[in-house]
Protein backbone atom coordinates (compact mmCIF):
# COMPACT_ATOMS: atom_id res chain seq x y z
CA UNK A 1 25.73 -7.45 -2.08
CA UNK A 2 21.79 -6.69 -2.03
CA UNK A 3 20.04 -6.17 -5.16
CA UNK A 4 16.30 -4.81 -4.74
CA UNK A 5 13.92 -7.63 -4.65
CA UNK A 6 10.18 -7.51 -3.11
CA UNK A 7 8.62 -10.61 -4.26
CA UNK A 8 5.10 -9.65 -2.97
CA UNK A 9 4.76 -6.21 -4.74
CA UNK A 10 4.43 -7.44 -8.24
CA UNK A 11 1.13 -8.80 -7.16
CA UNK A 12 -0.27 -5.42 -6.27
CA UNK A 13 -0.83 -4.70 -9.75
CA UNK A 14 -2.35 -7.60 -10.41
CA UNK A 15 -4.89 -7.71 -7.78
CA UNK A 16 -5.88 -4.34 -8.83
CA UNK A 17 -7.47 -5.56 -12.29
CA UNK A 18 -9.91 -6.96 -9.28
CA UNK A 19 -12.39 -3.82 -9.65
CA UNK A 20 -13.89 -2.50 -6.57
CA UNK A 21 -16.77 -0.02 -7.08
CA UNK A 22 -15.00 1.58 -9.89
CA UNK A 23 -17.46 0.98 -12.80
CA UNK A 24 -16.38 4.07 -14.85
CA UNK A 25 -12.47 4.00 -14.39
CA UNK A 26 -12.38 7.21 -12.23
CA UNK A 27 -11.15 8.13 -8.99
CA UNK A 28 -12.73 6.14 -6.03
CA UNK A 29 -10.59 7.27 -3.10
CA UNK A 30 -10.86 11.17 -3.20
CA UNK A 31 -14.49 12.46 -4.08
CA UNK A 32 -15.88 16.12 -3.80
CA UNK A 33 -17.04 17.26 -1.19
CA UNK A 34 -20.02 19.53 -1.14
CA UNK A 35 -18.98 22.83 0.69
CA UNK A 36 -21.25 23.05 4.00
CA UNK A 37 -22.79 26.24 5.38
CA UNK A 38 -21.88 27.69 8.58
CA UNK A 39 -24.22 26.87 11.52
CA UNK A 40 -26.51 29.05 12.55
CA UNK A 41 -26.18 29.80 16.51
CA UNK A 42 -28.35 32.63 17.24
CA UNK A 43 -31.97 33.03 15.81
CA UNK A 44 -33.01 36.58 13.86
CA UNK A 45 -35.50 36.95 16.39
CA UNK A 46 -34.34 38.76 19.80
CA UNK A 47 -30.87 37.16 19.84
CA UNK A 48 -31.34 34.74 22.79
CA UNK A 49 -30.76 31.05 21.64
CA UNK A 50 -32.91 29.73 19.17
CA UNK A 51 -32.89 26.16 17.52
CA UNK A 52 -29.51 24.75 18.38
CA UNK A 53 -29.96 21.39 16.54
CA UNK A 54 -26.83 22.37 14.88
CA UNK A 55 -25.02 22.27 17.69
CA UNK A 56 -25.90 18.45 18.20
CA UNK A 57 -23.83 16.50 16.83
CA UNK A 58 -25.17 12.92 14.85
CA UNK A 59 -23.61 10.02 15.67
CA UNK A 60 -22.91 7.25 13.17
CA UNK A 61 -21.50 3.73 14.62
CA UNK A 62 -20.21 0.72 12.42
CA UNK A 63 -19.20 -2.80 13.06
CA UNK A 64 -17.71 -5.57 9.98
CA UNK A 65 -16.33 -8.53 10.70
CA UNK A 66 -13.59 -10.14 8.22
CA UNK A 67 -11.74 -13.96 8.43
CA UNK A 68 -9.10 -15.36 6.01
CA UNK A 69 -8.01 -18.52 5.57
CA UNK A 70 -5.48 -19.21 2.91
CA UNK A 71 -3.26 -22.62 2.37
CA UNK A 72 -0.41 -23.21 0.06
CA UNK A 73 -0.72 -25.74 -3.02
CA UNK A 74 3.03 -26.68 -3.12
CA UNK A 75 5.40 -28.24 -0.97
CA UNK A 76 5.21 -27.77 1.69
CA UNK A 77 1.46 -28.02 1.82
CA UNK A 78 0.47 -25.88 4.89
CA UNK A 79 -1.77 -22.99 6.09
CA UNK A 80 0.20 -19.51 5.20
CA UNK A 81 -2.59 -16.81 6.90
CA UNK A 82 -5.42 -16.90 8.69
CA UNK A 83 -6.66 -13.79 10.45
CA UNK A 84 -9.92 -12.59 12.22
CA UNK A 85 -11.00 -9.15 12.35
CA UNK A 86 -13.39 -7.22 14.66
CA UNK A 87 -13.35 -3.63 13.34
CA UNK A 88 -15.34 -0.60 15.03
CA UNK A 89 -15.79 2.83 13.11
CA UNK A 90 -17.44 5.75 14.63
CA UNK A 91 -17.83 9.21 13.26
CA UNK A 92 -19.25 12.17 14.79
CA UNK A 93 -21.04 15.31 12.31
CA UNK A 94 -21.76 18.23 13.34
CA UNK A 95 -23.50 20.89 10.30
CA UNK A 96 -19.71 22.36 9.37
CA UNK A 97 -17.46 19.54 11.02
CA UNK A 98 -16.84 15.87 12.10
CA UNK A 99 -14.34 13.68 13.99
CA UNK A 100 -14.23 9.66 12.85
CA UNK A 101 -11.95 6.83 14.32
CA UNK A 102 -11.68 3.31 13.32
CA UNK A 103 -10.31 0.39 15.65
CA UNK A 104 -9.63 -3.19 14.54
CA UNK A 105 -8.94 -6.05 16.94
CA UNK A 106 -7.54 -9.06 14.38
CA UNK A 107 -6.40 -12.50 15.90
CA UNK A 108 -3.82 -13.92 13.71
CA UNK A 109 -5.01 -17.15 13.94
CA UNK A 110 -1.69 -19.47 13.79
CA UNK A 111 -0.57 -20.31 17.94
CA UNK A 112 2.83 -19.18 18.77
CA UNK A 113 3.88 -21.77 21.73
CA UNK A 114 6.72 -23.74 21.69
CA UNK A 115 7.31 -24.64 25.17
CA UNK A 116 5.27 -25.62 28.19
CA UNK A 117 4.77 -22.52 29.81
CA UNK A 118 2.95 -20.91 26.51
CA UNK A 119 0.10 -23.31 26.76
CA UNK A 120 -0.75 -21.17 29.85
CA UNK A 121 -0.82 -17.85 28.46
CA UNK A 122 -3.83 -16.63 26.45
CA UNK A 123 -1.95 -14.66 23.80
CA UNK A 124 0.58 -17.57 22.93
CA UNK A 125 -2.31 -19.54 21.99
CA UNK A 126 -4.33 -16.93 20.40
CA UNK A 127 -2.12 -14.50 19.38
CA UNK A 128 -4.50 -11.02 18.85
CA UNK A 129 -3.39 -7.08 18.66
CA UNK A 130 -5.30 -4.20 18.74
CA UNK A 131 -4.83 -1.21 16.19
CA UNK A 132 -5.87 2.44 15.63
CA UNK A 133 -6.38 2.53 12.24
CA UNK A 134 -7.36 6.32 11.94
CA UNK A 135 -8.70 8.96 14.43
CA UNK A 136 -9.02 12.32 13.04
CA UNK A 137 -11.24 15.79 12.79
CA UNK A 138 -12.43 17.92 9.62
CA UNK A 139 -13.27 21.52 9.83
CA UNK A 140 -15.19 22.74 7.17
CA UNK A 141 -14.96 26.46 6.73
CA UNK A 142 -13.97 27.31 10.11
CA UNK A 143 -12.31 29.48 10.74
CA UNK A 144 -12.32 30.96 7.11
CA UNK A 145 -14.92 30.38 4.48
CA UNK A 146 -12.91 28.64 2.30
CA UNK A 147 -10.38 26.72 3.70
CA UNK A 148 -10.67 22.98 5.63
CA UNK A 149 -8.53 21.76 8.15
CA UNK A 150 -8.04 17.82 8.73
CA UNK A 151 -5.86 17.00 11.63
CA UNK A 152 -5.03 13.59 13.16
CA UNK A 153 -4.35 9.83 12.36
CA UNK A 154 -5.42 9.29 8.80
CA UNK A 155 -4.75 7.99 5.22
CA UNK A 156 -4.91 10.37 1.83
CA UNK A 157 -5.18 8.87 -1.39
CA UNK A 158 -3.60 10.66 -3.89
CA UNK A 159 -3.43 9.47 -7.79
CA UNK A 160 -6.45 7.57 -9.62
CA UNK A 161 -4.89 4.26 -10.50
CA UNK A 162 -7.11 1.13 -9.31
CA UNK A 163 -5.40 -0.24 -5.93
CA UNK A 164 -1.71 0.42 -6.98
CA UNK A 165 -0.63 4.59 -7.52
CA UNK A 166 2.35 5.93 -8.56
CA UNK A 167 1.72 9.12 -7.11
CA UNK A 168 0.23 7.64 -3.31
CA UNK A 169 3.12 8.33 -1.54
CA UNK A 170 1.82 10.52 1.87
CA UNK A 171 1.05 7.26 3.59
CA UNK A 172 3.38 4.25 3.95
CA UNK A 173 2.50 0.34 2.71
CA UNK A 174 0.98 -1.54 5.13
CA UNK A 175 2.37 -5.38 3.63
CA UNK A 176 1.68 -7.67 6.76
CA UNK A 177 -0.81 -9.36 4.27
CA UNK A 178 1.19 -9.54 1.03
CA UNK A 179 -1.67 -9.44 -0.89
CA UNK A 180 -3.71 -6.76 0.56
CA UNK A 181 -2.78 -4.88 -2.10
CA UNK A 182 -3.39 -0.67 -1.63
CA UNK A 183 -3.20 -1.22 2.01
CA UNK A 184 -1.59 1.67 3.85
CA UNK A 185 -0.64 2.97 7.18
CA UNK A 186 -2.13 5.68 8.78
CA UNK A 187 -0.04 8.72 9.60
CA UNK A 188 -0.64 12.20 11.59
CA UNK A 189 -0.95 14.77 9.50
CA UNK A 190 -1.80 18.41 9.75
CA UNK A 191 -3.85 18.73 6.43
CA UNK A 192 -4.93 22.01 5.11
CA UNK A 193 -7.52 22.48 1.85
CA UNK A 194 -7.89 25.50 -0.26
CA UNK A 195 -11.16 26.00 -2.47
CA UNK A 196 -11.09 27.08 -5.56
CA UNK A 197 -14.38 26.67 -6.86
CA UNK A 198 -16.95 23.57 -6.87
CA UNK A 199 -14.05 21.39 -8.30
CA UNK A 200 -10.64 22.99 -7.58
CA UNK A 201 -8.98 22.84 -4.59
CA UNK A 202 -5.31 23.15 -3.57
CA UNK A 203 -4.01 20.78 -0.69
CA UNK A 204 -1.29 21.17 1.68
CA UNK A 205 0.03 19.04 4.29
CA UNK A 206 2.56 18.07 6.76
CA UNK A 207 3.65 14.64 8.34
CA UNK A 208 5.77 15.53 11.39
CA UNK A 209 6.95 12.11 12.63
CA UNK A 210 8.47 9.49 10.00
CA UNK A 211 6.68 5.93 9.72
CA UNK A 212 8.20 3.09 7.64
CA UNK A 213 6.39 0.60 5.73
CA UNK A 214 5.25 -2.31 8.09
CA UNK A 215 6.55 -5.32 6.62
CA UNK A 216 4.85 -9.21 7.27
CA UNK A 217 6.10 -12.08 9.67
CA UNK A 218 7.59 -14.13 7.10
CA UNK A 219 11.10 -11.76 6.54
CA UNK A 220 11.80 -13.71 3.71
CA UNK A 221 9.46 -12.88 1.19
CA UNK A 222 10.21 -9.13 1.44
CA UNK A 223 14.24 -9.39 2.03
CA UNK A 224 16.52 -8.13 -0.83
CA UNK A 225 18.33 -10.93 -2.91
CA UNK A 226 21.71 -11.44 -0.97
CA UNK A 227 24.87 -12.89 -2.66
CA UNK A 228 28.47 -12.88 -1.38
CA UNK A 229 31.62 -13.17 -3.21
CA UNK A 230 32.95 -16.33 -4.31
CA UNK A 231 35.28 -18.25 -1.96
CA UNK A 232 32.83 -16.68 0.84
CA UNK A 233 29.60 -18.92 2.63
CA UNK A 234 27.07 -17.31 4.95
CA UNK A 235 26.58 -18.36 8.09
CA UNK A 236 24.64 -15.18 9.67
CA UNK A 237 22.61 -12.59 8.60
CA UNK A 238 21.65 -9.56 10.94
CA UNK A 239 19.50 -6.64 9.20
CA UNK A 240 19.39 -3.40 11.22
CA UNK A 241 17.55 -0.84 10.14
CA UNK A 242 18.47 3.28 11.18
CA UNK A 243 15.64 4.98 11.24
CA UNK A 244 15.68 9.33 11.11
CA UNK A 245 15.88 11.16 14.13
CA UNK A 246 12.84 12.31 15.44
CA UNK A 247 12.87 16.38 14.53
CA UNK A 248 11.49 18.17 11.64
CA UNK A 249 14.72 18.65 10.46
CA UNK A 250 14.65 15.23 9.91
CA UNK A 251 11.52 12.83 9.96
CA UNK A 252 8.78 15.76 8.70
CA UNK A 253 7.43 15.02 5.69
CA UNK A 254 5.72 17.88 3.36
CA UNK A 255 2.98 17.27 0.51
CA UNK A 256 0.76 20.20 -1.91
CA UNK A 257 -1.65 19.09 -4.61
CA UNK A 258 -3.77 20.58 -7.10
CA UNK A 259 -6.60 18.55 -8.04
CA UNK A 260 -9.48 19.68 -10.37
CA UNK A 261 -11.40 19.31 -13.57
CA UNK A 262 -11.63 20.18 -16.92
CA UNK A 263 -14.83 19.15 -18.83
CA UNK A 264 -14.85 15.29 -18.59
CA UNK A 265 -11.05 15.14 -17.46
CA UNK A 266 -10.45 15.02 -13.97
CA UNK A 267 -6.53 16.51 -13.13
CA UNK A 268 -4.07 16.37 -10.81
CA UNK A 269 -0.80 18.26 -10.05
CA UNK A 270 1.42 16.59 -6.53
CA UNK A 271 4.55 17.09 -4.91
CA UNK A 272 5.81 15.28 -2.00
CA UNK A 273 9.30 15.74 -0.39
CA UNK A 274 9.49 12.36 2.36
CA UNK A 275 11.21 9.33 2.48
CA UNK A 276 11.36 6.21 1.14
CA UNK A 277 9.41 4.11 3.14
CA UNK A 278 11.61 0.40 2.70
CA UNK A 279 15.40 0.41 3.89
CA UNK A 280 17.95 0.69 1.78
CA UNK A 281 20.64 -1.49 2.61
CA UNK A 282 23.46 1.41 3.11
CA UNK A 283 26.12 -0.61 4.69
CA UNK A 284 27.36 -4.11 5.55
CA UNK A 285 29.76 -5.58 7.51
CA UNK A 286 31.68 -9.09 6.69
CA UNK A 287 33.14 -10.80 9.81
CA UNK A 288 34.91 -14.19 9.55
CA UNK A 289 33.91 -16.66 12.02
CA UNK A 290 33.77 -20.22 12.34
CA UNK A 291 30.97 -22.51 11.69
CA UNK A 292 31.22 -26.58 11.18
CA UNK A 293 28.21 -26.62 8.82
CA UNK A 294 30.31 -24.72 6.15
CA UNK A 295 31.51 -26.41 3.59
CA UNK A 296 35.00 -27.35 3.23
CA UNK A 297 37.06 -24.91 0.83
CA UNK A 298 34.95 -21.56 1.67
CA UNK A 299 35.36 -19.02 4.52
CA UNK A 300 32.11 -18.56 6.36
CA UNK A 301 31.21 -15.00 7.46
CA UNK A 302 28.79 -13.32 9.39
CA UNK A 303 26.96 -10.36 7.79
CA UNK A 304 25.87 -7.54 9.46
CA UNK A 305 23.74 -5.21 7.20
CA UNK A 306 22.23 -2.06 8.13
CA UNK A 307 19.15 0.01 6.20
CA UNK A 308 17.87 3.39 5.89
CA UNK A 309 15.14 5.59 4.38
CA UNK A 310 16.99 8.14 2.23
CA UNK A 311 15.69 11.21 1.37
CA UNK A 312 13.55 11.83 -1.75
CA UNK A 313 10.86 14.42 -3.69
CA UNK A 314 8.39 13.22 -5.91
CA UNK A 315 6.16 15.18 -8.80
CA UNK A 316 3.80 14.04 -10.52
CA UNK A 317 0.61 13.69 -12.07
CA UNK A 318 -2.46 12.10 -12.95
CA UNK A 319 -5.35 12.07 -15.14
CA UNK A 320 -8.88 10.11 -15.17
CA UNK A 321 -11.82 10.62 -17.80
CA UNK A 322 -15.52 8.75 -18.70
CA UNK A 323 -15.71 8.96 -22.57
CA UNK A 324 -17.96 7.30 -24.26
CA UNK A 325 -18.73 4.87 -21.63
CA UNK A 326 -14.92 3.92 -21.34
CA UNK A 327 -12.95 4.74 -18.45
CA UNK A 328 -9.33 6.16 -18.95
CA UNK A 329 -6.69 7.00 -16.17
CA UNK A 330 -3.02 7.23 -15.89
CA UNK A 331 -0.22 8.51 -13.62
CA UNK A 332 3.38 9.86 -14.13
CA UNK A 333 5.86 10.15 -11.15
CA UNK A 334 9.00 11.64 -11.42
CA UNK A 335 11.17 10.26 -8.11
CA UNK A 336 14.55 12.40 -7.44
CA UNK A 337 17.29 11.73 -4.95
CA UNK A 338 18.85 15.15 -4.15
CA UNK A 339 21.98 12.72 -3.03
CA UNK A 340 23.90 9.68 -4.65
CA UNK A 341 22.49 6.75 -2.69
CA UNK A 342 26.10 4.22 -1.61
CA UNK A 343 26.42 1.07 -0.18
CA UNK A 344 29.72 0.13 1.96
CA UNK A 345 31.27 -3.14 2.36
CA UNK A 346 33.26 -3.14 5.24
CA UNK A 347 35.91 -6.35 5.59
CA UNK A 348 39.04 -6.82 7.42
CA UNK A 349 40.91 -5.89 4.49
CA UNK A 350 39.23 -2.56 4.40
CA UNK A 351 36.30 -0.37 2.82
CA UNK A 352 34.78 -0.85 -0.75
CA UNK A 353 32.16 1.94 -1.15
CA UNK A 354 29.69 1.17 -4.60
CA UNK A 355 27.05 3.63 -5.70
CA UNK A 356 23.58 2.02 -5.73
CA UNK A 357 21.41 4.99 -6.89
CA UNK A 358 22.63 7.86 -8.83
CA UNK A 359 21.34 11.72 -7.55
CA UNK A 360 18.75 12.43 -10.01
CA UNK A 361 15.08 11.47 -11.35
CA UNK A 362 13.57 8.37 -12.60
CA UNK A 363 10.25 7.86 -13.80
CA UNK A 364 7.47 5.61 -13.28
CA UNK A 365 4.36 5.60 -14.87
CA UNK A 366 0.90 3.54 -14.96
CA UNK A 367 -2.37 3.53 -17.45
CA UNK A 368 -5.45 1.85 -18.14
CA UNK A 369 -9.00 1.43 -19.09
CA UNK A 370 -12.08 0.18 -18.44
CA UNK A 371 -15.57 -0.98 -19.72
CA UNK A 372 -18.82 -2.24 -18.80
CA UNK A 373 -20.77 -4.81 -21.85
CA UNK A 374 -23.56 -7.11 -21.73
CA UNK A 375 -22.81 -7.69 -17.76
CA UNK A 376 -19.19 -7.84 -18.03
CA UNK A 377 -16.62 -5.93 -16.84
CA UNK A 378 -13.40 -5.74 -18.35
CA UNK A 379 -10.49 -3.31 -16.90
CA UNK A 380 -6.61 -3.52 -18.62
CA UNK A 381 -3.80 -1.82 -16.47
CA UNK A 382 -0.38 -1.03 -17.48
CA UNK A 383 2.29 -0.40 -14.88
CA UNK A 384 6.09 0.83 -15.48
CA UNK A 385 7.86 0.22 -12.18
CA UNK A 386 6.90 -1.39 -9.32
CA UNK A 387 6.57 0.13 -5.23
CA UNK A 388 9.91 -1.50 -4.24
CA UNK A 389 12.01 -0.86 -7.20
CA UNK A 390 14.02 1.91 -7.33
CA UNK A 391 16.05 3.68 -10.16
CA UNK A 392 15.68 3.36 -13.45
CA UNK A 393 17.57 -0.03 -13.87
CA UNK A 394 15.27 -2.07 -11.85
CA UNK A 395 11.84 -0.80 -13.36
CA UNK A 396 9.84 -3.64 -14.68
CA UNK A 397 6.57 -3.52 -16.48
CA UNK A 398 3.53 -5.22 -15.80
CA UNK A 399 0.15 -5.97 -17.96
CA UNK A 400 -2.85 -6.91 -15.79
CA UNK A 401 -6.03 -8.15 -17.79
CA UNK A 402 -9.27 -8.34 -15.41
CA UNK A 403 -12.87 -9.70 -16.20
CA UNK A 404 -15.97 -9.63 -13.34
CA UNK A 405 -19.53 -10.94 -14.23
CA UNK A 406 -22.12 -10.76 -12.25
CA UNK A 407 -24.76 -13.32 -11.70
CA UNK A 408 -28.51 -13.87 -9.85
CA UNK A 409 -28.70 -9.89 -9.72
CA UNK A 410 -25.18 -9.75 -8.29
CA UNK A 411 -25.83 -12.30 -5.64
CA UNK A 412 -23.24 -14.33 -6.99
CA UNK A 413 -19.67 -12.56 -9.07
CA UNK A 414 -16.91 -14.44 -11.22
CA UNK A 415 -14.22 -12.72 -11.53
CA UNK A 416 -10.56 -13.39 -13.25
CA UNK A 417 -7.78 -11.48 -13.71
CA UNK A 418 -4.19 -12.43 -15.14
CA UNK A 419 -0.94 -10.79 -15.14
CA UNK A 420 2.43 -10.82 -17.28
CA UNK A 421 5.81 -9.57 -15.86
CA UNK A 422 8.77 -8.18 -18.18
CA UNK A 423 11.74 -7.41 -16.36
CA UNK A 424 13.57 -6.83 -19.43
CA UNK A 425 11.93 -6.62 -23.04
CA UNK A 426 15.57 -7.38 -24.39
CA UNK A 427 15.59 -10.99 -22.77
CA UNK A 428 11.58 -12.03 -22.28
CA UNK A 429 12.83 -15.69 -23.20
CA UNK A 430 14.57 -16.11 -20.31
CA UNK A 431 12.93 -13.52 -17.67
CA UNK A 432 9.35 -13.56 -17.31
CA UNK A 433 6.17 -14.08 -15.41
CA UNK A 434 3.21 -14.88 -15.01
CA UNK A 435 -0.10 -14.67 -12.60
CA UNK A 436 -3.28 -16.09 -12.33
CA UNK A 437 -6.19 -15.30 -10.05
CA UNK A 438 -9.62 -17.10 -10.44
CA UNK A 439 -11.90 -15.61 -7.39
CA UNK A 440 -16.08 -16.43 -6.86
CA UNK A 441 -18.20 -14.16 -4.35
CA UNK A 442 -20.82 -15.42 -3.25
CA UNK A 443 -23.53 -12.81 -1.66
CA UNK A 444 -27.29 -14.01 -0.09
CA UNK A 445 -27.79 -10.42 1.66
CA UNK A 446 -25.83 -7.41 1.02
CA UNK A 447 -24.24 -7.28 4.70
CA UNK A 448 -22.83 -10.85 4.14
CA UNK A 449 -20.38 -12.07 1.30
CA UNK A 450 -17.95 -15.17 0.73
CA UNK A 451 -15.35 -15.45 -1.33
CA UNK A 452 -13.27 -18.35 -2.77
CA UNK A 453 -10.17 -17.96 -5.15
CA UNK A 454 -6.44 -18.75 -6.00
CA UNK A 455 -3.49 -18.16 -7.01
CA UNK A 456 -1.55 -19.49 -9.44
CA UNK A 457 2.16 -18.35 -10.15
CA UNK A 458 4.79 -18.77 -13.07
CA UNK A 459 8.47 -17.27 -13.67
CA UNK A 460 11.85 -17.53 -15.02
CA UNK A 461 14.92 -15.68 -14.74
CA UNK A 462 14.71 -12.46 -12.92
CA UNK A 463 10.90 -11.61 -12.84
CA UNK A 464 9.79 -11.36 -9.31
CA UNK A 465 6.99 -14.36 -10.27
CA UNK A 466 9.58 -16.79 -10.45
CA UNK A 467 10.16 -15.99 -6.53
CA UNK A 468 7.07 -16.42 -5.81
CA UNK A 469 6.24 -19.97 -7.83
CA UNK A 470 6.00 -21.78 -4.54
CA UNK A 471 3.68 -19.40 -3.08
CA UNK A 472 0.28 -20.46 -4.90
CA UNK A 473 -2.65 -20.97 -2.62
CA UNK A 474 -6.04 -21.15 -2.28
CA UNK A 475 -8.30 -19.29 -0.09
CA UNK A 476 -11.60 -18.84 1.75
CA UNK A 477 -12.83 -15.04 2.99
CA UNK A 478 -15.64 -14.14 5.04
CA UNK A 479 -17.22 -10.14 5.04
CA UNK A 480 -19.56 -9.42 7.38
CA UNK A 481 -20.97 -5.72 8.01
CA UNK A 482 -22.87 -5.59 11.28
């Protein structure tokens, strides 16, 4: 009945051979942190209170501002997203702690009346909403020496690939831009770290309340491929989805990690035991109804289909290195359904119950390198299963080949990066795709850039591309950082 299909993820990869501040090919998303000392409270003198700057906290306030306009080259020609963003970070450091929240207001940009009455409220014509991207606090030391606490709304990145990990699984996809690729949700999370050392640390957390990925407005691009048997003809589609019942028993979600280095080699050991974060279409219902649009000779139906977020552990690891100027990094992720995963068909005829995911492991994996030459940059990523796919039948692989240049001391960057999609190396004549992204940024002051790019998409056959061949565009970005 449903067969996995995520159109948008393939281009996660692909964006990623877009490079941001990763020169060397290493981790950009976790670095060290430099192990504070306590504060001091009293003075040596006579005890009473001495200097108490400590105790004052510094307080550090940022503003950016971010629009996106994109519009589709193929029929139909039309504007696909436009969004403007207000965001508003503050953070708060005191000598062995600090608390830091982040709040975006975005208007979405497209008007959602369709009758009379909308044209007299605000939000119909300018739709807007208001997040809480993160608010959290850091301990550092307190109350023992040498552990941190982290506790609140917040996002850990785990794994060192560049935008798309295997091994990133704490935090669930944020997809209401398909291609703001890396994008996560923030969760609560109790969030305890263990040093070992200057480098070593052990991490432990816990993520009491379950949050699914957050999917965009346009359903389509992100619902599974749907056929019915012959002699049958849709005529409605409902998609519930069941999500876990709010208990630990249930919804928590647990994480450790070991993360250290070894001469040039940065390492990293990670378990999670969560859930997937996209439904699985567990069980559908065909009812007969009537419907004049159906064609003559079929039986139209009306399909009732409802998801959940099975169980799962994940292990895994990940490596990143500088040798010889070249950056190296790589991931392996072992994902392992303690149960079979089914899907039931339910007719009038009865119950036909199919197994959709074995109990057991599959692997995904990524790799890839980097280099900096005569003002280039050149980065080639390798990745063996994409976020969506699930057991080993549906793993694809996909080579992403990225160039940047800079120009005018940086004030103006070229950058182009091109990806190829094998769904099956057994049949690449009649299943493949292809991606390609030319982008220019254009930068007069640091706090100010513009950027202008496309998209360009090819496929055949199965590949995920070929889904997406009606979805190239071109696009104008603003950055601002007040």
């Amino acid at each position: 009945m449903f067969s996995k299909r995520f159109p948008t993820a393939i281009l996660a990869i692909v964006l990623a051979a877009f490079p941001v501040a990763a020169e060397d090919g290493a981790e950009t998303a976790d670095e060290e942190i430099e192990y504070p000392e306590l504060p001091e409270i009293l003075s040596e003198g006579d005890g009473d209170s001495g200097d108490d700057s400590a105790l004052i906290p510094e307080l550090e306030l940022g503003a950016y501002l971010e629009s996106d306009l994109r519009h589709r080259t193929e029929p139909p020609e039309s504007f696909t997203y436009n969004t403007n963003d207000l965001g508003l970070e503050v953070r708060t450091v005191w000598d062995s702690a600090d608390a830091q929240a982040e709040l975006r207001l975005r208007g979405t940009g497209f008007t959602t009346a369709d009758d009379l009455d909308d044209l007299t409220v605000g939000e119909a014509l300018q739709p807007w909403e208001l997040e809480l991207r993160s608010a959290y606090a850091n301990l550092y030391g307190l109350p023992l020496e040498p552990l941190d606490i982290s506790l609140g709304l917040q996002e850990v990145g785990w794994g060192v690939g560049d935008e798309i990990r295997v091994i990133n699984e704490v935090n669930p996809g944020d997809y209401r831009d398909p291609f703001a690729f890396g994008e996560k949700l923030g969760q609560n999370m109790l969030r305890l770290t263990a040093w070992f050392g200057p480098t070593w640390r052990l991490e432990g957390l816990i993520v009491p309340t379950f949050t699914p990925a957050r999917l965009p407005a346009d359903t389509s691009l992100v619902m599974p491929e749907f056929t019915l048997p012959e002699g049958l003809w849709l005529s409605e589609l409902n998609v519930a989805v069941e999500t876990p019942q709010a208990s630990l028993a249930e919804s928590a979600q647990y994480g450790l990690r070991l993360k250290g280095g070894l001469g040039p080699v940065d390492l990293e050991l990670a378990y999670h035991y969560g859930r997937d974060y996209l439904p699985v279409p567990t069980r559908v219902t065909l009812i007969p109804t009537l419907d004049p649009e159906a064609p003559f000779g079929v039986i139209p139906v009306i399909v009732n289909a409802a998801g959940t977020f099975p169980r799962r552990h994940l292990v895994g690891g990940s490596f990143a290195a500088d040798i010889a100027d070249i950056g190296f990094w790589g991931e392996l992720g072992a994902v392992i359904y303690p149960e079979e995963i089914t899907q039931t068909v339910e007719t009038l005829l009865g119950d036909d119950t199919a197994t959709l995911y074995p109990a057991g492991e599959y692997f995904k994996w990524l790799g890839g390198v980097d280099y900096s030459f005569g003002g280039f940059y050149v980065q080639l990523q390798y990745l063996h299963g994409l976020f969506d796919e699930r057991g080993a039948h549906e793993l694809s692989d996909v080579f992403v080949l990225g160039v940047e240049k800079g120009l005018f001391y940086d004030a103006l960057t070229l950058r182009l990066a091109a990806g190829y999609e094998v769904p099956d190396f057994a049949e690449t004549d009649e299943h493949w795709g292809t991606l390609v992204m030319p982008e220019i940024d254009y930068r007069p002051i640091d706090q100010l850039t513009f950027t202008l790019g496309g998209r360009w998409i090819e496929g055949e056959g199965a590949s995920t591309f070929a889904l997406l061949e009606r979805e190239d565009v071109v696009y104008l970005k603003l950055r601002v950082d007040l």
